[in-house]
PDB file of N, CA and C in Angstrom:
ATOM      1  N   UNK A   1      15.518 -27.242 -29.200  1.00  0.00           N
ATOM      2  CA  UNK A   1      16.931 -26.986 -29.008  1.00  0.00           C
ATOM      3  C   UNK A   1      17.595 -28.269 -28.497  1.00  0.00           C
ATOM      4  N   UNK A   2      18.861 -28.594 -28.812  1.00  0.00           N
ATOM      5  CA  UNK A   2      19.496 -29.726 -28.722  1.00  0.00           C
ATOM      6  C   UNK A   2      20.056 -29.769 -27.283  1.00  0.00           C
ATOM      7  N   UNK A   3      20.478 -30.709 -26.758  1.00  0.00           N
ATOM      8  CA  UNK A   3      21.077 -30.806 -25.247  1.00  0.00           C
ATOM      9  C   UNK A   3      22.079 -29.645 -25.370  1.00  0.00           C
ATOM     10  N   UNK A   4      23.140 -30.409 -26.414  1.00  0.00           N
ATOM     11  CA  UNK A   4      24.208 -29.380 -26.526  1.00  0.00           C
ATOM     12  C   UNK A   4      24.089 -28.092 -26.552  1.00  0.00           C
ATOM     13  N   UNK A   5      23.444 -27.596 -27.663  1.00  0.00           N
ATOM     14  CA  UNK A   5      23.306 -26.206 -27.699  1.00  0.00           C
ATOM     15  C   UNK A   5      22.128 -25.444 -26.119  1.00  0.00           C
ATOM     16  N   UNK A   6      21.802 -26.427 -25.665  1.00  0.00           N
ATOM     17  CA  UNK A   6      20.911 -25.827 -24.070  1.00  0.00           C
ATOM     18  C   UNK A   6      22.161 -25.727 -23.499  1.00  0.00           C
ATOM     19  N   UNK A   7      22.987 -26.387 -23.520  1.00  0.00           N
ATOM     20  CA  UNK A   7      23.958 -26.142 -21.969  1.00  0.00           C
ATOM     21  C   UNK A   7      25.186 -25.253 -22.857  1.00  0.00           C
ATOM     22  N   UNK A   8      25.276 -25.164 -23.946  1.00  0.00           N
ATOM     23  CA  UNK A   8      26.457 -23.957 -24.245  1.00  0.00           C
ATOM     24  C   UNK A   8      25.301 -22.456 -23.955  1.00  0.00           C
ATOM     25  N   UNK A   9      24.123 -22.381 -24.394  1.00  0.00           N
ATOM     26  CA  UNK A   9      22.992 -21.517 -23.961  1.00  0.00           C
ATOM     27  C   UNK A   9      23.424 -20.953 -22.401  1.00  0.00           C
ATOM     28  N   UNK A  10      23.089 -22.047 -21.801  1.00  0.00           N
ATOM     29  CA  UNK A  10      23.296 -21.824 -20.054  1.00  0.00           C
ATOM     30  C   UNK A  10      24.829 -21.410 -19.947  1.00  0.00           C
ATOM     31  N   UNK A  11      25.862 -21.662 -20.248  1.00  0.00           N
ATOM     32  CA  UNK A  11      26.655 -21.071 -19.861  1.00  0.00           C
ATOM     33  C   UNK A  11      27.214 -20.012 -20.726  1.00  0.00           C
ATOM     34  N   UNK A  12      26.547 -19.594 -21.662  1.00  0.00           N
ATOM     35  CA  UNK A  12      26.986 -18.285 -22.398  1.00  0.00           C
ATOM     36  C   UNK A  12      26.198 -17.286 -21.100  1.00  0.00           C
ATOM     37  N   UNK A  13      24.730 -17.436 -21.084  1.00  0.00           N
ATOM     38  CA  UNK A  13      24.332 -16.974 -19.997  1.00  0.00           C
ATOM     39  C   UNK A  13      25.339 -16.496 -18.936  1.00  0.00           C
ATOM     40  N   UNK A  14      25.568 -17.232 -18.445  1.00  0.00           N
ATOM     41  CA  UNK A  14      26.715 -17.264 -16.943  1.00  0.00           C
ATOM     42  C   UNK A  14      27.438 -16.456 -17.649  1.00  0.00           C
ATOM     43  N   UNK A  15      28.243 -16.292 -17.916  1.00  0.00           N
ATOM     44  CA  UNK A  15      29.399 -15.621 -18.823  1.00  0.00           C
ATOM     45  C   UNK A  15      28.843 -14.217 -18.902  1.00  0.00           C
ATOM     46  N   UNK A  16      27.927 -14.007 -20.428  1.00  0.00           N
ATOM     47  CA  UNK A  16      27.335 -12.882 -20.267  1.00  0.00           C
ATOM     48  C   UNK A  16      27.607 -11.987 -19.165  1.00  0.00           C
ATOM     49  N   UNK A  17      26.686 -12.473 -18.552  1.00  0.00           N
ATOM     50  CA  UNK A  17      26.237 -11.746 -17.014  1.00  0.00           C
ATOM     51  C   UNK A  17      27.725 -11.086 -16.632  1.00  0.00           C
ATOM     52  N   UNK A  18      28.397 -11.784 -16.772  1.00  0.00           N
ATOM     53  CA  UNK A  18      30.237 -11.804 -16.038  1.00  0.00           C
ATOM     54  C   UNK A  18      30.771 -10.466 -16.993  1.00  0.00           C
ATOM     55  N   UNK A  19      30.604 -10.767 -17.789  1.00  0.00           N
ATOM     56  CA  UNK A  19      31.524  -9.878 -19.316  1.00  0.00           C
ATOM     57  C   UNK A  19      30.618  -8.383 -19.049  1.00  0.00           C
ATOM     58  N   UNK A  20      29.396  -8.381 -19.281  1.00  0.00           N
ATOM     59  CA  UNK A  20      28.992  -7.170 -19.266  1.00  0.00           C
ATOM     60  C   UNK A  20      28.543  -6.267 -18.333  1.00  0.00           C
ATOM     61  N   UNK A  21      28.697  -7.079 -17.072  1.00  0.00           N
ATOM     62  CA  UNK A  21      28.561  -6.735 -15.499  1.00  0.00           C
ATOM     63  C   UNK A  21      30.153  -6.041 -14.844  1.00  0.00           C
ATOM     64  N   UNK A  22      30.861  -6.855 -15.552  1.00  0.00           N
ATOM     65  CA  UNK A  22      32.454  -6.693 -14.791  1.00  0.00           C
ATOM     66  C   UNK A  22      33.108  -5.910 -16.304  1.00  0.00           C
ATOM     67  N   UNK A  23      33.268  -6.364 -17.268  1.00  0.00           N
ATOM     68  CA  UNK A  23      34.502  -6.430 -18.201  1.00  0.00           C
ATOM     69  C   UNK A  23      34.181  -4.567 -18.934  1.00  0.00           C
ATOM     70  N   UNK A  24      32.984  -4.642 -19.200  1.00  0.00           N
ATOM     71  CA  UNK A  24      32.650  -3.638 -20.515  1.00  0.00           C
ATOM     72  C   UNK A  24      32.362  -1.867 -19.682  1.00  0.00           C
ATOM     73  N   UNK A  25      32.936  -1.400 -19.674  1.00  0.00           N
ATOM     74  CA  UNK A  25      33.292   0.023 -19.325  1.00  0.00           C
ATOM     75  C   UNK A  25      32.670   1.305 -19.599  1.00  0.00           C
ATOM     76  N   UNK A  26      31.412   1.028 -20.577  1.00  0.00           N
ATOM     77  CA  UNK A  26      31.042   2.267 -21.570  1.00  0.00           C
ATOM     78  C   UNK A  26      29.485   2.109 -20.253  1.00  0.00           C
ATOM     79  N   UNK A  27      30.021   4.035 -20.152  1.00  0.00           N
ATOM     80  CA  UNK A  27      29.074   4.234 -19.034  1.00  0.00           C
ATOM     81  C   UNK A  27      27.316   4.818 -20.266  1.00  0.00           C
ATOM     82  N   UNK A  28      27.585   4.176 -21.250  1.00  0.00           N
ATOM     83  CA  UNK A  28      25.684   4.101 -21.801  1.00  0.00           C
ATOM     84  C   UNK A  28      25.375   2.963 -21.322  1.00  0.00           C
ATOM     85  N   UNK A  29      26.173   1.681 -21.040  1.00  0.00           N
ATOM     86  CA  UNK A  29      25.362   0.862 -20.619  1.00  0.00           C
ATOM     87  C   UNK A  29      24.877   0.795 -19.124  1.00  0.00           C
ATOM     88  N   UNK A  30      23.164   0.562 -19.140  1.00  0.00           N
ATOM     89  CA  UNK A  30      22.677   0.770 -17.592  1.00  0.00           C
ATOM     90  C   UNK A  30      22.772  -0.688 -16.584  1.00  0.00           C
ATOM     91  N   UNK A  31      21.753  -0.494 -15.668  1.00  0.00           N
ATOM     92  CA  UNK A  31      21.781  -1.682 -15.056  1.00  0.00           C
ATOM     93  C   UNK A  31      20.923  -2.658 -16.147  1.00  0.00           C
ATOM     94  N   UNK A  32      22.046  -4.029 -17.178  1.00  0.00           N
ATOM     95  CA  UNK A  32      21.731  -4.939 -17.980  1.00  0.00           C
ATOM     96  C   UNK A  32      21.654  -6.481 -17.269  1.00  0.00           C
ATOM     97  N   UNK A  33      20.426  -6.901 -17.574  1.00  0.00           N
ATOM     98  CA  UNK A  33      20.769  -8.344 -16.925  1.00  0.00           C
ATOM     99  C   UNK A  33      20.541  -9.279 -17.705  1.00  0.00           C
ATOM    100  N   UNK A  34      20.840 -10.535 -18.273  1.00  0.00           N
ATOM    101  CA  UNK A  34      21.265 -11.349 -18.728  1.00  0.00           C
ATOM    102  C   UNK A  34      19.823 -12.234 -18.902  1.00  0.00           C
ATOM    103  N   UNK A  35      18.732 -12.083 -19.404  1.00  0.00           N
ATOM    104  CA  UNK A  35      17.568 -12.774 -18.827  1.00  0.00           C
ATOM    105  C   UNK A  35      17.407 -14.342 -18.793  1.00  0.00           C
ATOM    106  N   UNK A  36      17.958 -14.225 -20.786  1.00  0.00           N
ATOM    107  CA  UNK A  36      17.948 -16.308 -21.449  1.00  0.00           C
ATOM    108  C   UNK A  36      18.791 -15.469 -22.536  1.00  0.00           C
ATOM    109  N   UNK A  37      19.684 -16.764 -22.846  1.00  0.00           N
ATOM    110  CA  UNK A  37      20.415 -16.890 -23.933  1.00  0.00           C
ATOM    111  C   UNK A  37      19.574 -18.201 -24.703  1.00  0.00           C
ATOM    112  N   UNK A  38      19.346 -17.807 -26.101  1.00  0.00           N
ATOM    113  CA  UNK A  38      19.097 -18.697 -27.105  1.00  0.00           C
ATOM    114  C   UNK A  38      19.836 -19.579 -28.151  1.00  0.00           C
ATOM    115  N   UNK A  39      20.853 -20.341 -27.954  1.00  0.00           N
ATOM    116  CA  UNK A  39      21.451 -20.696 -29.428  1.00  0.00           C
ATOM    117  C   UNK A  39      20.774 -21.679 -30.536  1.00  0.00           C
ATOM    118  N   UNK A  40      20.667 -21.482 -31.631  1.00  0.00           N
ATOM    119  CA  UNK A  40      20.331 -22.539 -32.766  1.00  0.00           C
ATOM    120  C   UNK A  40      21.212 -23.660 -32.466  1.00  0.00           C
ATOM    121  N   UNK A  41      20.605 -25.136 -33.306  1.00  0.00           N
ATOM    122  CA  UNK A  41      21.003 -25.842 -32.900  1.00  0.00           C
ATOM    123  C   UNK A  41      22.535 -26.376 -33.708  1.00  0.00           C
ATOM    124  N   UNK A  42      22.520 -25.322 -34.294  1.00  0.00           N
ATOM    125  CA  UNK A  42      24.085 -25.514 -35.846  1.00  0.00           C
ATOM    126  C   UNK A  42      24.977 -24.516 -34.591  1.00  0.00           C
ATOM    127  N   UNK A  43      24.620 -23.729 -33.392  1.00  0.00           N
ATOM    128  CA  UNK A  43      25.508 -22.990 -32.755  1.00  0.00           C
ATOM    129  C   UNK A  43      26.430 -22.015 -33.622  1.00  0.00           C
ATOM    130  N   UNK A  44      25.445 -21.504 -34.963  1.00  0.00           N
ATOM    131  CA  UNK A  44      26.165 -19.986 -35.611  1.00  0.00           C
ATOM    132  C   UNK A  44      25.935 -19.254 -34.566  1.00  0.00           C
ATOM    133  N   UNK A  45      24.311 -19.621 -33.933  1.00  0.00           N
ATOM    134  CA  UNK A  45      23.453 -17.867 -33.703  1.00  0.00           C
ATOM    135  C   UNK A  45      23.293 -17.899 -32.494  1.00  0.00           C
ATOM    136  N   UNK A  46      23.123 -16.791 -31.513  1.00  0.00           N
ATOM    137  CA  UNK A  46      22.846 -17.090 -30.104  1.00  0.00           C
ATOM    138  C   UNK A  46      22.079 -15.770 -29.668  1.00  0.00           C
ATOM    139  N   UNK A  47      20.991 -15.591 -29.907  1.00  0.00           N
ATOM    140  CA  UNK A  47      20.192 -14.681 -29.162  1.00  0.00           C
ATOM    141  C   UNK A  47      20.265 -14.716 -28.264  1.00  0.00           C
ATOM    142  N   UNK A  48      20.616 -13.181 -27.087  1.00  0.00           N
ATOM    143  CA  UNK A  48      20.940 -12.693 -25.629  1.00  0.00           C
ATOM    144  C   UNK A  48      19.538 -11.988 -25.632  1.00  0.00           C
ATOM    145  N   UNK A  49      18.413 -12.268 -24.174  1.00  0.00           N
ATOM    146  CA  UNK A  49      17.613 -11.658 -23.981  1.00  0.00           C
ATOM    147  C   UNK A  49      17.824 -10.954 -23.008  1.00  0.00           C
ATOM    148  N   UNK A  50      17.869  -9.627 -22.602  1.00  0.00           N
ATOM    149  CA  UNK A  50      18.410  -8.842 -21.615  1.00  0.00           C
ATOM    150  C   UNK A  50      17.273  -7.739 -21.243  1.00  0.00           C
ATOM    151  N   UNK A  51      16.916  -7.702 -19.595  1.00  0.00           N
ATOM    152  CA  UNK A  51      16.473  -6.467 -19.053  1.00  0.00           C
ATOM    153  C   UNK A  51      17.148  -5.602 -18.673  1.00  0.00           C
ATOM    154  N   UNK A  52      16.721  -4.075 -19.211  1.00  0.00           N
ATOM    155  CA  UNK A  52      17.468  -3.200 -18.734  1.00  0.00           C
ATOM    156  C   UNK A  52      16.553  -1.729 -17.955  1.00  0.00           C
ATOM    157  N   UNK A  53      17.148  -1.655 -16.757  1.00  0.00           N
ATOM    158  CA  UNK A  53      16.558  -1.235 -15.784  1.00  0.00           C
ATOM    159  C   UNK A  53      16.369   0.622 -16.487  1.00  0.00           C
ATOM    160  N   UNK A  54      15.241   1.484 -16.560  1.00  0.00           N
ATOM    161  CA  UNK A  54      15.328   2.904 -16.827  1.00  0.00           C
ATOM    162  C   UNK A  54      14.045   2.859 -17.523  1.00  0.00           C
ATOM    163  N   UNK A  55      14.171   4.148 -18.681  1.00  0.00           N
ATOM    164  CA  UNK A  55      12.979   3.961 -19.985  1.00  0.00           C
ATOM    165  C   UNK A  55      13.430   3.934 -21.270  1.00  0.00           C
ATOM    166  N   UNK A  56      12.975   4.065 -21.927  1.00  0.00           N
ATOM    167  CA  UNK A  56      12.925   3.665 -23.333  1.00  0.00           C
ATOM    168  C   UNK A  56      14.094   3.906 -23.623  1.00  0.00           C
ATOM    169  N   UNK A  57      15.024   5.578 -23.987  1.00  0.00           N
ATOM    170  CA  UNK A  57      15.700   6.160 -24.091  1.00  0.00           C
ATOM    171  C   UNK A  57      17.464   5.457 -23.458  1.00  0.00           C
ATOM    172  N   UNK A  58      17.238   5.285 -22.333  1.00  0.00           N
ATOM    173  CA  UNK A  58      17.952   4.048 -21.671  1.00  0.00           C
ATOM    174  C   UNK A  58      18.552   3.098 -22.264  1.00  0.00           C
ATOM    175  N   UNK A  59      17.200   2.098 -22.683  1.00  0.00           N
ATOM    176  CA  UNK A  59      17.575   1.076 -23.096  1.00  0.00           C
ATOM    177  C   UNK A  59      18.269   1.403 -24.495  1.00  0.00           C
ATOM    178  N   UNK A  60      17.476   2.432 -25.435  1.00  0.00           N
ATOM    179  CA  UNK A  60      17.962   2.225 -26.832  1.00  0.00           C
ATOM    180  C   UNK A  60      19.556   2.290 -26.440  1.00  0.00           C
ATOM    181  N   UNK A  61      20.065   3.066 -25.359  1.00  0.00           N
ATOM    182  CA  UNK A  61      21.426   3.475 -25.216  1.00  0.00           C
ATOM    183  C   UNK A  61      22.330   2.431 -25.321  1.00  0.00           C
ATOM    184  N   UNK A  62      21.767   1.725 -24.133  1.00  0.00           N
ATOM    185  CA  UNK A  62      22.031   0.211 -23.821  1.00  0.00           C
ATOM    186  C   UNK A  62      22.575  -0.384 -25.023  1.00  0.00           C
ATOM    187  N   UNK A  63      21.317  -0.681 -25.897  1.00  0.00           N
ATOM    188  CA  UNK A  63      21.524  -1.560 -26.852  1.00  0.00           C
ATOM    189  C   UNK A  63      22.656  -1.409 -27.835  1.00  0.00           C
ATOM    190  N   UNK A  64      22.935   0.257 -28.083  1.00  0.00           N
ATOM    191  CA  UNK A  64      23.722   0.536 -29.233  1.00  0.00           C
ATOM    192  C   UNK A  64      25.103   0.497 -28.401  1.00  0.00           C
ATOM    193  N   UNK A  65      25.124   0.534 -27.137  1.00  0.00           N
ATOM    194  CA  UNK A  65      26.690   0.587 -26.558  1.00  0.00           C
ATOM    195  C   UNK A  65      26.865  -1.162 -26.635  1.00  0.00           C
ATOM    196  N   UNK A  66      25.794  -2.295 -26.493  1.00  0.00           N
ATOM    197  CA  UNK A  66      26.086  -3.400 -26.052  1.00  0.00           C
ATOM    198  C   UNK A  66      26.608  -3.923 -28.216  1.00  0.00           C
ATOM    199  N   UNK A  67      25.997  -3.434 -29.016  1.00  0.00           N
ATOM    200  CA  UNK A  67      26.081  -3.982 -30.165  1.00  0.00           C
ATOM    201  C   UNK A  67      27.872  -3.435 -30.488  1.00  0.00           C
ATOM    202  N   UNK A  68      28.093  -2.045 -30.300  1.00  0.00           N
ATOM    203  CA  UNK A  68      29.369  -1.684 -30.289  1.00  0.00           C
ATOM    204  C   UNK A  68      30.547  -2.489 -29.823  1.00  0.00           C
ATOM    205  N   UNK A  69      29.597  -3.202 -28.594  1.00  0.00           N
ATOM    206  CA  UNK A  69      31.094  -4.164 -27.908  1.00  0.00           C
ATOM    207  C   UNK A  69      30.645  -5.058 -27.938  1.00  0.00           C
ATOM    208  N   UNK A  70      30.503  -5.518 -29.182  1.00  0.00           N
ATOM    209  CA  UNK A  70      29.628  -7.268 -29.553  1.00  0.00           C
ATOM    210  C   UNK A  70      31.019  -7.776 -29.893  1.00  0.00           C
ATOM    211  N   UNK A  71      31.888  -7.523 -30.843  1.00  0.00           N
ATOM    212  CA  UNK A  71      33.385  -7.920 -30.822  1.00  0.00           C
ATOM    213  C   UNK A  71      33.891  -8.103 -29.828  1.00  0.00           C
ATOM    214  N   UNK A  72      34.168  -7.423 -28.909  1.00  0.00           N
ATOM    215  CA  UNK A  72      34.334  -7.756 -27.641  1.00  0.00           C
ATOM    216  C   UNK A  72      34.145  -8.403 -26.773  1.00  0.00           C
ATOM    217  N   UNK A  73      32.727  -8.138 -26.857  1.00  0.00           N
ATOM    218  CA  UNK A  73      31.905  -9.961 -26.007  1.00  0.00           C
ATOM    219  C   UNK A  73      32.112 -11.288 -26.351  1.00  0.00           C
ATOM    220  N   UNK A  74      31.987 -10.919 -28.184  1.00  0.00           N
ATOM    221  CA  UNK A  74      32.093 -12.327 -28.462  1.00  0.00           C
ATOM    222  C   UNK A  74      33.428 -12.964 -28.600  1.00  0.00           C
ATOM    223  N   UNK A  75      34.498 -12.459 -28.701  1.00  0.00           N
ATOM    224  CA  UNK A  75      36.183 -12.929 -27.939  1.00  0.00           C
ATOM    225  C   UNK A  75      35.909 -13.348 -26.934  1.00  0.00           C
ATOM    226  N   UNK A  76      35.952 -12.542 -26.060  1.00  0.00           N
ATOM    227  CA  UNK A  76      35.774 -12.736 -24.058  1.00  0.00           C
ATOM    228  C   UNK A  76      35.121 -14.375 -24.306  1.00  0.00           C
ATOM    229  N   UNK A  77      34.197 -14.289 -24.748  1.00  0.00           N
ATOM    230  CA  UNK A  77      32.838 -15.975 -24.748  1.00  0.00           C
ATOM    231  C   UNK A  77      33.902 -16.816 -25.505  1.00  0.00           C
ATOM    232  N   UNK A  78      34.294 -16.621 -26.674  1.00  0.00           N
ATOM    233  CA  UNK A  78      35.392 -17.656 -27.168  1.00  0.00           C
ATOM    234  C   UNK A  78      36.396 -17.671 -26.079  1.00  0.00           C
ATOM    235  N   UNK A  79      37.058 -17.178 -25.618  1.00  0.00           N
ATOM    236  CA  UNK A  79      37.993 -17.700 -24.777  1.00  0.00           C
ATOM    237  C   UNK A  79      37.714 -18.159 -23.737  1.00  0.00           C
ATOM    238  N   UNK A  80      36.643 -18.035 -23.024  1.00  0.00           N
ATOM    239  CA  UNK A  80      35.753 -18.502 -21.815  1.00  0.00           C
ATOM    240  C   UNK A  80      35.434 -20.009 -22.122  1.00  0.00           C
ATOM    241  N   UNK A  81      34.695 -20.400 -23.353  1.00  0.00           N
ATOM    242  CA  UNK A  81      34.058 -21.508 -23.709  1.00  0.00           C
ATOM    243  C   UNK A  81      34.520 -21.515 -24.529  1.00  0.00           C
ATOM    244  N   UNK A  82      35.194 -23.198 -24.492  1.00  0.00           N
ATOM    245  CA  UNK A  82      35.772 -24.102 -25.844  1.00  0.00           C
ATOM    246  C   UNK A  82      34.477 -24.238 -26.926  1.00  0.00           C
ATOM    247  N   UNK A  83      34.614 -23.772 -27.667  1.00  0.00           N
ATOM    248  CA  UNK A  83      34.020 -23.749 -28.995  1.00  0.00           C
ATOM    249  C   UNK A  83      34.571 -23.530 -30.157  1.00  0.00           C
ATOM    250  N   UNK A  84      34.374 -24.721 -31.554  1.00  0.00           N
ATOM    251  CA  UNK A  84      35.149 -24.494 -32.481  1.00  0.00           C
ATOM    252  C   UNK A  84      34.570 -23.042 -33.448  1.00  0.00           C
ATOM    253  N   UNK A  85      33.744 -22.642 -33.203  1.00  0.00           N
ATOM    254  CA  UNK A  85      33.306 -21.231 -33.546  1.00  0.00           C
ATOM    255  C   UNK A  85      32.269 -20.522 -32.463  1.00  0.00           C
ATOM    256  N   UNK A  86      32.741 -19.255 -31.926  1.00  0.00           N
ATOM    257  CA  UNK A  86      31.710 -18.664 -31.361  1.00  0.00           C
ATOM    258  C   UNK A  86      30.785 -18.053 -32.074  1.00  0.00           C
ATOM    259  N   UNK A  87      29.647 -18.217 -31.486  1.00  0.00           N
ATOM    260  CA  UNK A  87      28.489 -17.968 -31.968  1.00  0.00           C
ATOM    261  C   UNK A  87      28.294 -16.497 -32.540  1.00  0.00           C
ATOM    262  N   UNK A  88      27.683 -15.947 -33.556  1.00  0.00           N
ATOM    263  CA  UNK A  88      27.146 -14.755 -33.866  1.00  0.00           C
ATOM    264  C   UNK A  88      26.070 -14.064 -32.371  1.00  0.00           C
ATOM    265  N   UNK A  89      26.538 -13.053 -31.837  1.00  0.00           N
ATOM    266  CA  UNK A  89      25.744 -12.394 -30.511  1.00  0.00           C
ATOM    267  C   UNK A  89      24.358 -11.513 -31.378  1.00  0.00           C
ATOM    268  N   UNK A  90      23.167 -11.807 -30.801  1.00  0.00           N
ATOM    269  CA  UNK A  90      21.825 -10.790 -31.266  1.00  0.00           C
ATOM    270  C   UNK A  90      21.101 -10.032 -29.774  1.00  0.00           C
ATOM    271  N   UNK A  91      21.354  -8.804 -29.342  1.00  0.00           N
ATOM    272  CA  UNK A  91      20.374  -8.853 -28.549  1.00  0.00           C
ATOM    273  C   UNK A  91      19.284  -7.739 -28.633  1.00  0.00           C
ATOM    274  N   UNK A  92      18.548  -8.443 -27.840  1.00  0.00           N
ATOM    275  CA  UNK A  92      17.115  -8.393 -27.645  1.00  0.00           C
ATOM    276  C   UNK A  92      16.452  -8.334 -26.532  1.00  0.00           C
ATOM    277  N   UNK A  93      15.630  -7.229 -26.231  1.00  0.00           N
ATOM    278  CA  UNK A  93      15.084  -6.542 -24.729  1.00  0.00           C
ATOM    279  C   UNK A  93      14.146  -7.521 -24.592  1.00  0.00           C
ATOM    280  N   UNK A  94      14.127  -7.928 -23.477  1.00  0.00           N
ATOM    281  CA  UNK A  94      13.309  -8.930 -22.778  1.00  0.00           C
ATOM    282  C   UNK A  94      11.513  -8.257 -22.178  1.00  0.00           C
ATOM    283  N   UNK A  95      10.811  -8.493 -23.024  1.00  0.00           N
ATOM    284  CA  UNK A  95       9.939  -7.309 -22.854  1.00  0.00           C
ATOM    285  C   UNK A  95       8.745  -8.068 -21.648  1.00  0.00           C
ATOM    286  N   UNK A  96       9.241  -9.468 -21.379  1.00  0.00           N
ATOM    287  CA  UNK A  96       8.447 -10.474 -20.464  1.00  0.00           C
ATOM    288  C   UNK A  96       8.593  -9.508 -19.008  1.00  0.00           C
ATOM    289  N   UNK A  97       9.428  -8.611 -18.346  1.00  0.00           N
ATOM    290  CA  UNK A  97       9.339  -7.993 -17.297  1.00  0.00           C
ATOM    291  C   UNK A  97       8.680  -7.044 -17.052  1.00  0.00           C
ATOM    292  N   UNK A  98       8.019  -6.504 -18.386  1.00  0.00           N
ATOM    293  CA  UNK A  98       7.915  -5.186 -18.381  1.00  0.00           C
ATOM    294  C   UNK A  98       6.082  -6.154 -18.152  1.00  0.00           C
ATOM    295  N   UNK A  99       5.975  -6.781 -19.251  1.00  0.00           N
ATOM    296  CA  UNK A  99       4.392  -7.354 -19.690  1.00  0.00           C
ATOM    297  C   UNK A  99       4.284  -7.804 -18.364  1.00  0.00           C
ATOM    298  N   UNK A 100       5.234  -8.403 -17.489  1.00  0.00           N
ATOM    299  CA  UNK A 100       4.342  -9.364 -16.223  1.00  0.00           C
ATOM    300  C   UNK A 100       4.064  -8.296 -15.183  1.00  0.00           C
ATOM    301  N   UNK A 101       4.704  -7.157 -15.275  1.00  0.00           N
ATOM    302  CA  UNK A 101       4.620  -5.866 -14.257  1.00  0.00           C
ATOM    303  C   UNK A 101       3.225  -5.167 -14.753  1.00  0.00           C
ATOM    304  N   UNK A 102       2.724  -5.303 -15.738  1.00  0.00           N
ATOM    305  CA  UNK A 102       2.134  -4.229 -16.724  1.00  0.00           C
ATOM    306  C   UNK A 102       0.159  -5.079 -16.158  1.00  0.00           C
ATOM    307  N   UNK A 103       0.842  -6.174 -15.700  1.00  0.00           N
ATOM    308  CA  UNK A 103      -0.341  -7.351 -15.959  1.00  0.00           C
ATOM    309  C   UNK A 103      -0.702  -7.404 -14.209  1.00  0.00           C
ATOM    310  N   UNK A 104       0.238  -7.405 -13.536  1.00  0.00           N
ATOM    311  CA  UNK A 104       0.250  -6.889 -11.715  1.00  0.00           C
ATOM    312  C   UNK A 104      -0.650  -5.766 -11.551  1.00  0.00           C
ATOM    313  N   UNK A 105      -0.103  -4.899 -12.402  1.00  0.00           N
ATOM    314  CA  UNK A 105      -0.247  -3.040 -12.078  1.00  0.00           C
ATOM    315  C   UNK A 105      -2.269  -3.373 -12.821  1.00  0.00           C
ATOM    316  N   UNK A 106      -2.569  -3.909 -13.442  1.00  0.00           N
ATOM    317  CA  UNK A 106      -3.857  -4.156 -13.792  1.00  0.00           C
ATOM    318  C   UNK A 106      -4.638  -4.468 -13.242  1.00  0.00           C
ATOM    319  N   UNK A 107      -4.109  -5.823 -12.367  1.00  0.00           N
ATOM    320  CA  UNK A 107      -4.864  -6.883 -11.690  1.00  0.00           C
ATOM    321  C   UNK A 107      -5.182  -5.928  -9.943  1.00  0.00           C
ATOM    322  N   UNK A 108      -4.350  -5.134  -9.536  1.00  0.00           N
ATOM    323  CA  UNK A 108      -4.358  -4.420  -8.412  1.00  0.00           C
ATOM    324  C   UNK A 108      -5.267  -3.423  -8.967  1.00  0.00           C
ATOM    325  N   UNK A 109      -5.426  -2.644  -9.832  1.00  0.00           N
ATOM    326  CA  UNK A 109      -6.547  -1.783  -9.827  1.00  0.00           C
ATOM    327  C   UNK A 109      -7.823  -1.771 -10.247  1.00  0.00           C
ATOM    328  N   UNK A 110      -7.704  -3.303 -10.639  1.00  0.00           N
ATOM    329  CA  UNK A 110      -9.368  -3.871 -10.619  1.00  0.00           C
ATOM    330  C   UNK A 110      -9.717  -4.597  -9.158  1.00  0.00           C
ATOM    331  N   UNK A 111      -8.814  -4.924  -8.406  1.00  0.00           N
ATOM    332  CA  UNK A 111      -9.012  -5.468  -7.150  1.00  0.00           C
ATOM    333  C   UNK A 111      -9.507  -4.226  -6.234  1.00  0.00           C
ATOM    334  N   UNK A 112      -8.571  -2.952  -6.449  1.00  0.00           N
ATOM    335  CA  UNK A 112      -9.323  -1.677  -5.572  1.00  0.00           C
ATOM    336  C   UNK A 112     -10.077  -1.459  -6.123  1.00  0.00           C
ATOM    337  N   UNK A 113     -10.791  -1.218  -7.347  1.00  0.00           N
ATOM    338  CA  UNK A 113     -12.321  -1.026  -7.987  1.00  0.00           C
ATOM    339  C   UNK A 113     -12.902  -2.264  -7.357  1.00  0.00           C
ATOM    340  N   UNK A 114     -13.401  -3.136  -7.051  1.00  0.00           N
ATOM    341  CA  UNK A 114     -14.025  -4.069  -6.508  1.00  0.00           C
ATOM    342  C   UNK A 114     -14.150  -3.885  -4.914  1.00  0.00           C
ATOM    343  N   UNK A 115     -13.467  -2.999  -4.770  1.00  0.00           N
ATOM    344  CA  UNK A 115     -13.072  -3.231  -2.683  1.00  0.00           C
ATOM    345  C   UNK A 115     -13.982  -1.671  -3.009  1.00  0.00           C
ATOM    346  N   UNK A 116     -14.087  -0.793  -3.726  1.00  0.00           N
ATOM    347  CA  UNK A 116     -14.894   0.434  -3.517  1.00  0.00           C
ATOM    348  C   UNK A 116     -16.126  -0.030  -4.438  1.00  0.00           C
TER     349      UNK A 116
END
């Protein structure tokens, strides 16, 4: 990834977080957090990686209320950040929280099998 497109990345990030924390109203979306933003280096595309706090059911909710107000987001980000085109928004559940919890919850119950 190019300098440029890392630091429009980092602050779509920032933003994000702002827009769908404060701005977006639709009570399917749960507690969403902003994990990494990805952009290509042509800055069409910008993959949003996001955790969302619940289960499965939750998140799918999440996702279809956050794709609904993808128009929405992606205005809010154009007017936020000078860009001669805002990027196309993709998101995508950040499944690194779930795997590093999944990999804890393992490592502790081979540690109490070893202590008995």
């Amino acid at each position: 990834m190019s300098f440029r497109a890392n630091r429009v990345a980092e602050q779509m990030k920032k933003e994000l977080g702002d827009i769908i924390g404060r701005k977006i109203k639709d009570p399917r979306i749960g507690f969403v957090t902003v994990t990494d933003v990805r952009v290509t280096g042509d800055l069409q595309q910008a993959k949003v990686y996001i955790s969302i706090l619940g289960d499965e059911e939750k998140k799918q909710e999440s996702l279809k209320a956050l794709a609904k107000a993808k128009g929405f987001i992606r205005t809010e980000i154009g007017q936020r950040i000078r860009l001669r085109k805002t990027p196309e928004l993709l998101f995508e559940v950040d499944e690194a929280m779930e795997y590093g919890n999944r990999i804890e919850n393992l490592l502790h119950e081979i540690k109490k099998e070893d202590e008995n």
